[in-house]
C-alpha atoms as a PDB file:
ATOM      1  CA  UNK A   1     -32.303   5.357  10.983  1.00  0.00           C
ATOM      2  CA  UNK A   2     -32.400   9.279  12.193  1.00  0.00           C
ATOM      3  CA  UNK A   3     -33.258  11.522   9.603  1.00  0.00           C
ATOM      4  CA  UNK A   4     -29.888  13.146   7.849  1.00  0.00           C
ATOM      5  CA  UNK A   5     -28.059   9.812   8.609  1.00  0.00           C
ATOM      6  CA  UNK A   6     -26.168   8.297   5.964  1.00  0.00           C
ATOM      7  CA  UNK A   7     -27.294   4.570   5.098  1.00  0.00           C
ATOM      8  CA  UNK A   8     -24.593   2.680   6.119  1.00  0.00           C
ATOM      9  CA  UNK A   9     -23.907  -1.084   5.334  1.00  0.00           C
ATOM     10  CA  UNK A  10     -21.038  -3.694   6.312  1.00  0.00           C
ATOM     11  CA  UNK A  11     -19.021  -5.077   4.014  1.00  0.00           C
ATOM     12  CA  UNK A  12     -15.615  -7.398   4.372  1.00  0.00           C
ATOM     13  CA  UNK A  13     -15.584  -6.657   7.906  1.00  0.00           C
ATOM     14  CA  UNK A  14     -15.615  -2.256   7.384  1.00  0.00           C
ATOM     15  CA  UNK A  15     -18.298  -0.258   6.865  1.00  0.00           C
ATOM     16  CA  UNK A  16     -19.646   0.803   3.510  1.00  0.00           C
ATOM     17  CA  UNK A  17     -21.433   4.367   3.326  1.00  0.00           C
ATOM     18  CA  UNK A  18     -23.959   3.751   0.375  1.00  0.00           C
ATOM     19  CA  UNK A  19     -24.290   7.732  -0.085  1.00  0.00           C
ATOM     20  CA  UNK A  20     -21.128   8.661  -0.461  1.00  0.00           C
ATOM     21  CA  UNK A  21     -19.691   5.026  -1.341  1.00  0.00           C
ATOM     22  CA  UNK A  22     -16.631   4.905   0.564  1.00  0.00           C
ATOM     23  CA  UNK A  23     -15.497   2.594   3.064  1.00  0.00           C
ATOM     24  CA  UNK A  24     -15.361   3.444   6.832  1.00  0.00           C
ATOM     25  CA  UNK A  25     -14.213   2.022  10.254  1.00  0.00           C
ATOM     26  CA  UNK A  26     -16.501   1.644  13.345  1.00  0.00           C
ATOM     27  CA  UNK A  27     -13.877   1.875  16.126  1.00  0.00           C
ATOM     28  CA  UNK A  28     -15.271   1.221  19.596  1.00  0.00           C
ATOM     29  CA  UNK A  29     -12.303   1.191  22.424  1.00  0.00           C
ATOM     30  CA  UNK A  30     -13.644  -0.920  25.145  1.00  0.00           C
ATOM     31  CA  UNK A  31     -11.521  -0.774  28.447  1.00  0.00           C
ATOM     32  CA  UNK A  32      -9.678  -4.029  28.522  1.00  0.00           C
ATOM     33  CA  UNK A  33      -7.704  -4.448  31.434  1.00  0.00           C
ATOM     34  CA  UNK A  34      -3.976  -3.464  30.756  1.00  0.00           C
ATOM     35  CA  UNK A  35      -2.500  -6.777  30.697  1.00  0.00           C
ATOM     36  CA  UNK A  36      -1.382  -8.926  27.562  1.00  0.00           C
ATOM     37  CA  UNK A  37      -4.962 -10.550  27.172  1.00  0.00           C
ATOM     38  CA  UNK A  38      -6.400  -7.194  26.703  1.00  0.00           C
ATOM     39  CA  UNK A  39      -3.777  -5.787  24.303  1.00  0.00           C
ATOM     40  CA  UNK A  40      -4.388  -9.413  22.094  1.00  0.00           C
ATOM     41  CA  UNK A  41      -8.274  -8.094  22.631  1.00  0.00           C
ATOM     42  CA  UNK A  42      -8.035  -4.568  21.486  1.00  0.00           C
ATOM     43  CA  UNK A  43      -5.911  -5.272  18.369  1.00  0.00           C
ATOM     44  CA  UNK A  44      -7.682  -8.238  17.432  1.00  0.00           C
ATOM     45  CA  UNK A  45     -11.190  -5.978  17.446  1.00  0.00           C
ATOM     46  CA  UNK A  46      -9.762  -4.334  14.437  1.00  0.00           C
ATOM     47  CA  UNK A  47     -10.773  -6.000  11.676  1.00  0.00           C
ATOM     48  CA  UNK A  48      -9.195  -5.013   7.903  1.00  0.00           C
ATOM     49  CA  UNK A  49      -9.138  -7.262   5.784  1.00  0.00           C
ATOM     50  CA  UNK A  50      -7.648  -5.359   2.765  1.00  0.00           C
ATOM     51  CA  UNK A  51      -4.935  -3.742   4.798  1.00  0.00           C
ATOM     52  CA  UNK A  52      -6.129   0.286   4.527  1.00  0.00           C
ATOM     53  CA  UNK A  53      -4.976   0.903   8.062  1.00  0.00           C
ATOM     54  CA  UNK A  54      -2.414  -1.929   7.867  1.00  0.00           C
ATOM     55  CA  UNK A  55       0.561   0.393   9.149  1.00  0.00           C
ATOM     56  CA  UNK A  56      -1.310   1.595  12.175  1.00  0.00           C
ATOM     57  CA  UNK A  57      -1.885  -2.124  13.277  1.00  0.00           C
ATOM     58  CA  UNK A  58       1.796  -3.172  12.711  1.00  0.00           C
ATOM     59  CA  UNK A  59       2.492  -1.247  16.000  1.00  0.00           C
ATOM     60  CA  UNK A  60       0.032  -2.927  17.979  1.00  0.00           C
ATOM     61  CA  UNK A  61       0.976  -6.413  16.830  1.00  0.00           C
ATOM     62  CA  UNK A  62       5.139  -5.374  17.634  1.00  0.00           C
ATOM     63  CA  UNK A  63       3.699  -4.598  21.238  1.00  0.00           C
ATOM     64  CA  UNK A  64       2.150  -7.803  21.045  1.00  0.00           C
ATOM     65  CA  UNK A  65       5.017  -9.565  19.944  1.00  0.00           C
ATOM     66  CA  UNK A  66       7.358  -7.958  22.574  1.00  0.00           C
ATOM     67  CA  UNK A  67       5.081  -8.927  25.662  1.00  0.00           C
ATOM     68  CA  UNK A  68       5.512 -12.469  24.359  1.00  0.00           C
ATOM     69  CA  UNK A  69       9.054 -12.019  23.972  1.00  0.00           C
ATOM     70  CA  UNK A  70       9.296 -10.350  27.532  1.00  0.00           C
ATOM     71  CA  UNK A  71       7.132 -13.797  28.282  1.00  0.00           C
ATOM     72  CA  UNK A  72       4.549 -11.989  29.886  1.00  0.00           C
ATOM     73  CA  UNK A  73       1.861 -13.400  30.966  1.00  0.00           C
ATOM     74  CA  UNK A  74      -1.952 -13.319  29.929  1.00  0.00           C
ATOM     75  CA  UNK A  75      -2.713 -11.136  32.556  1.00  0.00           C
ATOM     76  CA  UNK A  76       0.291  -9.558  34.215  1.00  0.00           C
ATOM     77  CA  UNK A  77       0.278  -6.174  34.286  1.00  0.00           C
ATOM     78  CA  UNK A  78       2.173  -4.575  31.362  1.00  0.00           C
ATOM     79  CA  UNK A  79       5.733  -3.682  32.087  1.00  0.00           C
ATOM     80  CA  UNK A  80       6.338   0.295  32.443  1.00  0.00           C
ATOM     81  CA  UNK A  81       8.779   0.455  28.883  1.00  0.00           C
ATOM     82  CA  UNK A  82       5.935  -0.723  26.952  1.00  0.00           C
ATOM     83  CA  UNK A  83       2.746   0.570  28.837  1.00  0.00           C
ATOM     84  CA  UNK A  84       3.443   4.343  27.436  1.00  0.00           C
ATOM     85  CA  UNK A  85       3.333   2.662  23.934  1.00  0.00           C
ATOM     86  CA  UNK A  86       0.278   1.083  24.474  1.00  0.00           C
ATOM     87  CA  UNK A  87      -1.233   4.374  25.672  1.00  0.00           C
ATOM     88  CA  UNK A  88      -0.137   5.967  22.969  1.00  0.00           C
ATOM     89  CA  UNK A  89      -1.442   3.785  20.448  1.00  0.00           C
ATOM     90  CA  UNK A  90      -4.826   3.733  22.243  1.00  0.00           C
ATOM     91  CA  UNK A  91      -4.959   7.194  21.829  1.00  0.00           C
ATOM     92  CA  UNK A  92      -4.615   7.325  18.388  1.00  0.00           C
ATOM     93  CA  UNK A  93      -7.248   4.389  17.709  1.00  0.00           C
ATOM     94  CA  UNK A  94     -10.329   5.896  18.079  1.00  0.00           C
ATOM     95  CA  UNK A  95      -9.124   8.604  15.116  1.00  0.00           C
ATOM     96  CA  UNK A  96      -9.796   5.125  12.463  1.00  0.00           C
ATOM     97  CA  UNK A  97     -13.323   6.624  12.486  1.00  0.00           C
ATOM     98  CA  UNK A  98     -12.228   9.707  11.001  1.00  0.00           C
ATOM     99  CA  UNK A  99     -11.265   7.394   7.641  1.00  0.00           C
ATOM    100  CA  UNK A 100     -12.916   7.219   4.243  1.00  0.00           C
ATOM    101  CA  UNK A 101     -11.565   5.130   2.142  1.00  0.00           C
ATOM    102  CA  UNK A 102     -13.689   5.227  -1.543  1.00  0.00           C
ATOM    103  CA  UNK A 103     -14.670   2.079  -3.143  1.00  0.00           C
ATOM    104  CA  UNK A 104     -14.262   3.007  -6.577  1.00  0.00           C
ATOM    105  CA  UNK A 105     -10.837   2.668  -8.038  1.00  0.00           C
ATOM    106  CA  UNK A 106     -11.893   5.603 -10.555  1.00  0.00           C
ATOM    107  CA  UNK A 107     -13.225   9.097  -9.868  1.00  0.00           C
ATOM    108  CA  UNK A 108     -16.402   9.758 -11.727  1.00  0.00           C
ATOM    109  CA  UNK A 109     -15.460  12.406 -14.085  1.00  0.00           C
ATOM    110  CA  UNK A 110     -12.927   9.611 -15.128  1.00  0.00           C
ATOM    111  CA  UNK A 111     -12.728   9.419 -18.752  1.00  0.00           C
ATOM    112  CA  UNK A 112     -12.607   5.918 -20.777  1.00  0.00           C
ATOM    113  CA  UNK A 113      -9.657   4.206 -19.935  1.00  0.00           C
ATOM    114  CA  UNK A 114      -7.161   2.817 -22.409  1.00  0.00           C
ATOM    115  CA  UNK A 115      -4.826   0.878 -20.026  1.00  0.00           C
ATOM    116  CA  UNK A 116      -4.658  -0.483 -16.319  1.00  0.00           C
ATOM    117  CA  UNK A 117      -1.014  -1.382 -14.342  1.00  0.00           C
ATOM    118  CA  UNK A 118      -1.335  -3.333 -11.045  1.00  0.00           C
ATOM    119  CA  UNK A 119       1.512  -1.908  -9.353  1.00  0.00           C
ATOM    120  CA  UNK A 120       2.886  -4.404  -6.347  1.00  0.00           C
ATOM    121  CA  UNK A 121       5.315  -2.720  -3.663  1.00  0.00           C
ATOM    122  CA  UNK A 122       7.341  -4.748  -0.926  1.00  0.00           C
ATOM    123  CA  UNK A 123      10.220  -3.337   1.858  1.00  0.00           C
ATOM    124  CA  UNK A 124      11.131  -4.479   5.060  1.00  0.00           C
ATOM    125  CA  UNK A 125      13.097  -3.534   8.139  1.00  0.00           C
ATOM    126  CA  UNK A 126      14.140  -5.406  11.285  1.00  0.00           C
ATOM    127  CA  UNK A 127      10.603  -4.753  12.767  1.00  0.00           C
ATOM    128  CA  UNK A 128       8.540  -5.737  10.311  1.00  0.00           C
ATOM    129  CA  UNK A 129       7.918  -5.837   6.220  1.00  0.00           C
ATOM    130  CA  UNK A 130       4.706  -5.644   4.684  1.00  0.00           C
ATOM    131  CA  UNK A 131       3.629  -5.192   0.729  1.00  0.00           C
ATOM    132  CA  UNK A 132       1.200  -3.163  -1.174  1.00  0.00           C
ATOM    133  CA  UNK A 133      -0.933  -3.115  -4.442  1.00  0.00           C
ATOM    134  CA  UNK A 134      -2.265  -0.133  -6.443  1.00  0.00           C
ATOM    135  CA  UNK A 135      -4.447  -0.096  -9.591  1.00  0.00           C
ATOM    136  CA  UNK A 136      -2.831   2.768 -12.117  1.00  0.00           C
ATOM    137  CA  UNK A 137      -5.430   3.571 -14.497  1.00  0.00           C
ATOM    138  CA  UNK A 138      -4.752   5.846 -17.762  1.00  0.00           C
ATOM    139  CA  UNK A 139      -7.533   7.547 -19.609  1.00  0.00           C
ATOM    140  CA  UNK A 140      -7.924   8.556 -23.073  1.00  0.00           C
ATOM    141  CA  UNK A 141      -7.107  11.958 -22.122  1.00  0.00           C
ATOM    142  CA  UNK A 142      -4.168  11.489 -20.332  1.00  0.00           C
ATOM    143  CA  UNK A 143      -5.810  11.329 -16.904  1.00  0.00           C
ATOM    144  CA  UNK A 144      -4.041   9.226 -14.020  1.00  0.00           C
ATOM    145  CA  UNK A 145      -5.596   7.737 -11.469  1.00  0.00           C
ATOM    146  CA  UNK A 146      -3.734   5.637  -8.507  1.00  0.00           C
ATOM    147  CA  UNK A 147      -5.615   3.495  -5.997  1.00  0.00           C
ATOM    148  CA  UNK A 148      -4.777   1.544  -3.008  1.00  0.00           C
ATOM    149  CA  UNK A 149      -6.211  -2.728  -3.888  1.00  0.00           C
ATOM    150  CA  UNK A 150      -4.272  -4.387  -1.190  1.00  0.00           C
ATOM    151  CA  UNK A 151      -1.975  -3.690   1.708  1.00  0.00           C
ATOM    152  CA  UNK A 152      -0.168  -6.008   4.301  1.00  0.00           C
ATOM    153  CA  UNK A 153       1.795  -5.426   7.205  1.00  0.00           C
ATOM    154  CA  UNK A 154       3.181  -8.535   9.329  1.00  0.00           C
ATOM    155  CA  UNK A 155       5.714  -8.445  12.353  1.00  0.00           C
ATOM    156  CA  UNK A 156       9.418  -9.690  11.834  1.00  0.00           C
ATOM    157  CA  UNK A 157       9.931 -13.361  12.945  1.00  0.00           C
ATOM    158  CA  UNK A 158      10.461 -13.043  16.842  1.00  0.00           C
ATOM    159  CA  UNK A 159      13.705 -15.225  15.532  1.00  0.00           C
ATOM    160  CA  UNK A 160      16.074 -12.755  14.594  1.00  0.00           C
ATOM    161  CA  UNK A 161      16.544 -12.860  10.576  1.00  0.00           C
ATOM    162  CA  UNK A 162      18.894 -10.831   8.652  1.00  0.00           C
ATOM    163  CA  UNK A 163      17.213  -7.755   6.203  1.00  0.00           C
ATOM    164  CA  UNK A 164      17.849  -9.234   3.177  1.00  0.00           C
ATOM    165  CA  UNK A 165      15.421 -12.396   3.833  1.00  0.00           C
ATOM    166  CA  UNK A 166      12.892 -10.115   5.066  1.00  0.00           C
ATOM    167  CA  UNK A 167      13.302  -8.472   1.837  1.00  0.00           C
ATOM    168  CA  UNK A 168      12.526 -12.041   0.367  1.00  0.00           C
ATOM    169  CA  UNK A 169       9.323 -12.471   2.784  1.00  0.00           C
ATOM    170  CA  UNK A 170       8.264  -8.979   1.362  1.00  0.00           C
ATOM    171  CA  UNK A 171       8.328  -9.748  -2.059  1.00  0.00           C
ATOM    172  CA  UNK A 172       6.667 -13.298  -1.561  1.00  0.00           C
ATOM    173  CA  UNK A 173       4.254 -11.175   0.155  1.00  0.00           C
ATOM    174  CA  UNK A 174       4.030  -8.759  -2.471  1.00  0.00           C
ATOM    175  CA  UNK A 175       3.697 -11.469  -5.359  1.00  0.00           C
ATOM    176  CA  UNK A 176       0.670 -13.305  -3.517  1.00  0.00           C
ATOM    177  CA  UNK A 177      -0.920  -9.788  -2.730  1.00  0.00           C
ATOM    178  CA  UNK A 178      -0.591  -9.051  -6.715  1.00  0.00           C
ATOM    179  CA  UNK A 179      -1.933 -12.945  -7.330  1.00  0.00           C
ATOM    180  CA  UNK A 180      -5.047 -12.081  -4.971  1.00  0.00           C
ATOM    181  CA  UNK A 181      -5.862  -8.945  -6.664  1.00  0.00           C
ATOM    182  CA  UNK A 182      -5.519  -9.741 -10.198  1.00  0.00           C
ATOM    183  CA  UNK A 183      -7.877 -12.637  -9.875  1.00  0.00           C
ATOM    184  CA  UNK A 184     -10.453 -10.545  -7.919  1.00  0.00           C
ATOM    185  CA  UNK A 185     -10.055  -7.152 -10.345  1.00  0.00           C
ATOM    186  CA  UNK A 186     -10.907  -9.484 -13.637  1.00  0.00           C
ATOM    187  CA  UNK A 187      -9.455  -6.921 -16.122  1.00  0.00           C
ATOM    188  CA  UNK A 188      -8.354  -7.568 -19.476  1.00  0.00           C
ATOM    189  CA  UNK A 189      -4.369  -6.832 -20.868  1.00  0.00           C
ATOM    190  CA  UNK A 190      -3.630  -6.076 -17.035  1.00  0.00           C
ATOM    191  CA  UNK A 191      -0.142  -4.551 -17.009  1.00  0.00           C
ATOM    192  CA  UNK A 192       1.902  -5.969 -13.962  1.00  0.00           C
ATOM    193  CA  UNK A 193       4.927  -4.542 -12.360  1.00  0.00           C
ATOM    194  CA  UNK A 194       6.563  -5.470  -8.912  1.00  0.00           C
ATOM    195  CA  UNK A 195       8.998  -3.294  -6.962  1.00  0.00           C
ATOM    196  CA  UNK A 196      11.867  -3.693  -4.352  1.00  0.00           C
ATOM    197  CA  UNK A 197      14.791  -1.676  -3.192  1.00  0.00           C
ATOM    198  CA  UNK A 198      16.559  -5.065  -2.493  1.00  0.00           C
ATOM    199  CA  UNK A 199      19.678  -5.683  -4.853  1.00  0.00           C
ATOM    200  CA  UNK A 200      19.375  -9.032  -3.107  1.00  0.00           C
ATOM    201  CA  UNK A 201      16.097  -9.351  -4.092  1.00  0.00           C
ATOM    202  CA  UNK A 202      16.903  -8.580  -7.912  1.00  0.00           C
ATOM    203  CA  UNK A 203      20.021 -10.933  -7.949  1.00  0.00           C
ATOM    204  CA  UNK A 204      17.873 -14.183  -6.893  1.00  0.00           C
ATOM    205  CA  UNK A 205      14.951 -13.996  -8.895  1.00  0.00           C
ATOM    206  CA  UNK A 206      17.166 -13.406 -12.112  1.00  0.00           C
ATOM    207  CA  UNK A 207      20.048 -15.653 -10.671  1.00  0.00           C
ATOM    208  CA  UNK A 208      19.007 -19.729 -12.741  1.00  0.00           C
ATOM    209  CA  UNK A 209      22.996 -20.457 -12.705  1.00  0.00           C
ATOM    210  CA  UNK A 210      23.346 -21.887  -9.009  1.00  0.00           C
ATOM    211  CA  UNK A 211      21.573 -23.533  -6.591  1.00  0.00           C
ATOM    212  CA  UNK A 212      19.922 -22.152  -3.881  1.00  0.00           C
ATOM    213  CA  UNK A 213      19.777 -22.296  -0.234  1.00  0.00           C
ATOM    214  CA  UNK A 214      16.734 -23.991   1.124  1.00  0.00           C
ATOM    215  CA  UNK A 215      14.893 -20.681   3.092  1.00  0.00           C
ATOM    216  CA  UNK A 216      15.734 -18.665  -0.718  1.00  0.00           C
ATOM    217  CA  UNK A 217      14.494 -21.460  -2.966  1.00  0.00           C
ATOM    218  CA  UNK A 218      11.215 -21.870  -0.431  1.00  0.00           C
END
């Protein structure tokens, strides 16, 4: 290692900068060919495993999805409407570098905490729905400190599916993601709150009087 370098270690796939313990990404861009093998390549190189850049890889898994829905083939050339999207999110891949993401959920001039909230978020749209996790943490002080756990982004079904049960598959998402993290974190008298801006959502989780259909009750 060159003098002045940081010491730099791997860790869940990203890279962990001992010094300044915070998480990085090592993007390299090779030049796969411009077909739908190399786009499957390319996104597939990325590897985040606790969803910190989880937004910027929805878009390369939509152009994904739409070359198989255009039933391209492994190594057509991509069609012109979606090769400027491809470009464009080439371009903006190698800037993942620029990242740093710090491990600890606390700053250190953090004073003792008195309480922790795991706060799960889920929304979705017609081209995708993901969910999201943050720790909360309240000192003794009144300090407040808000980090990211857990994020995940997925494409819509290529079947098309009505918003409100992608709003379901975002809050099963959501409720797995908060699952996940509270066994990992291990902290005592964890506070636990979910949100949704699905009325839908709301009405089915409280609803006991009825039956439900079988996608709902799954």
């Amino acid at each position: 290692m060159a003098l002045g370098e940081l010491h730099i270690e791997r860790a869940l796939g990203v890279q962990w900068c001992v010094e300044a313990d915070e998480f990085q990404f090592r993007v390299v861009v090779k030049k796969n060919p411009l077909t739908r093998r190399g786009v499957l390549s390319t996104v597939a190189s990325v590897y985040d495993p606790l969803g910190f850049v989880a937004p910027f890889l929805l878009v390369g898994k939509q152009i994904l999805q739409e070359l198989c829905k255009d039933k391209v083939s492994w190594d057509e050339d991509l069609p012109e409407h979606i090769l400027p999207q491809w470009e464009s999110w080439l371009r903006d891949l190698p800037h993942l570098a620029v990242l740093k993401i710090p491990r600890s959920y606390l700053p250190s001039d953090f004073d003792e905490v008195v309480s922790f909230e795991l706060h799960n978020f889920a929304d979705a749209s017609f081209i995708g729905y993901g969910a999201c996790s943050y720790l909360r943490a309240v000192s003794e002080t009144g300090q407040i400190s808000c980090s990211l756990v857990i994020g995940k982004a997925r494409v819509a079904p290529t079947k098309l599916m009505a918003i409100p049960r992608l709003e379901l598959l975002a809050a099963v998402t959501s409720v797995h993601n908060g699952d996940d993290a509270k066994s990992e974190l291990e902290i005592e008298n964890l506070q636990e709150y979910y949100w949704t801006d699905s009325r839908l959502v709301f009405g089915y989780v409280n609803n006991d009087a009825r039956r439900f259909h079988t996608f709902v009750a799954n």
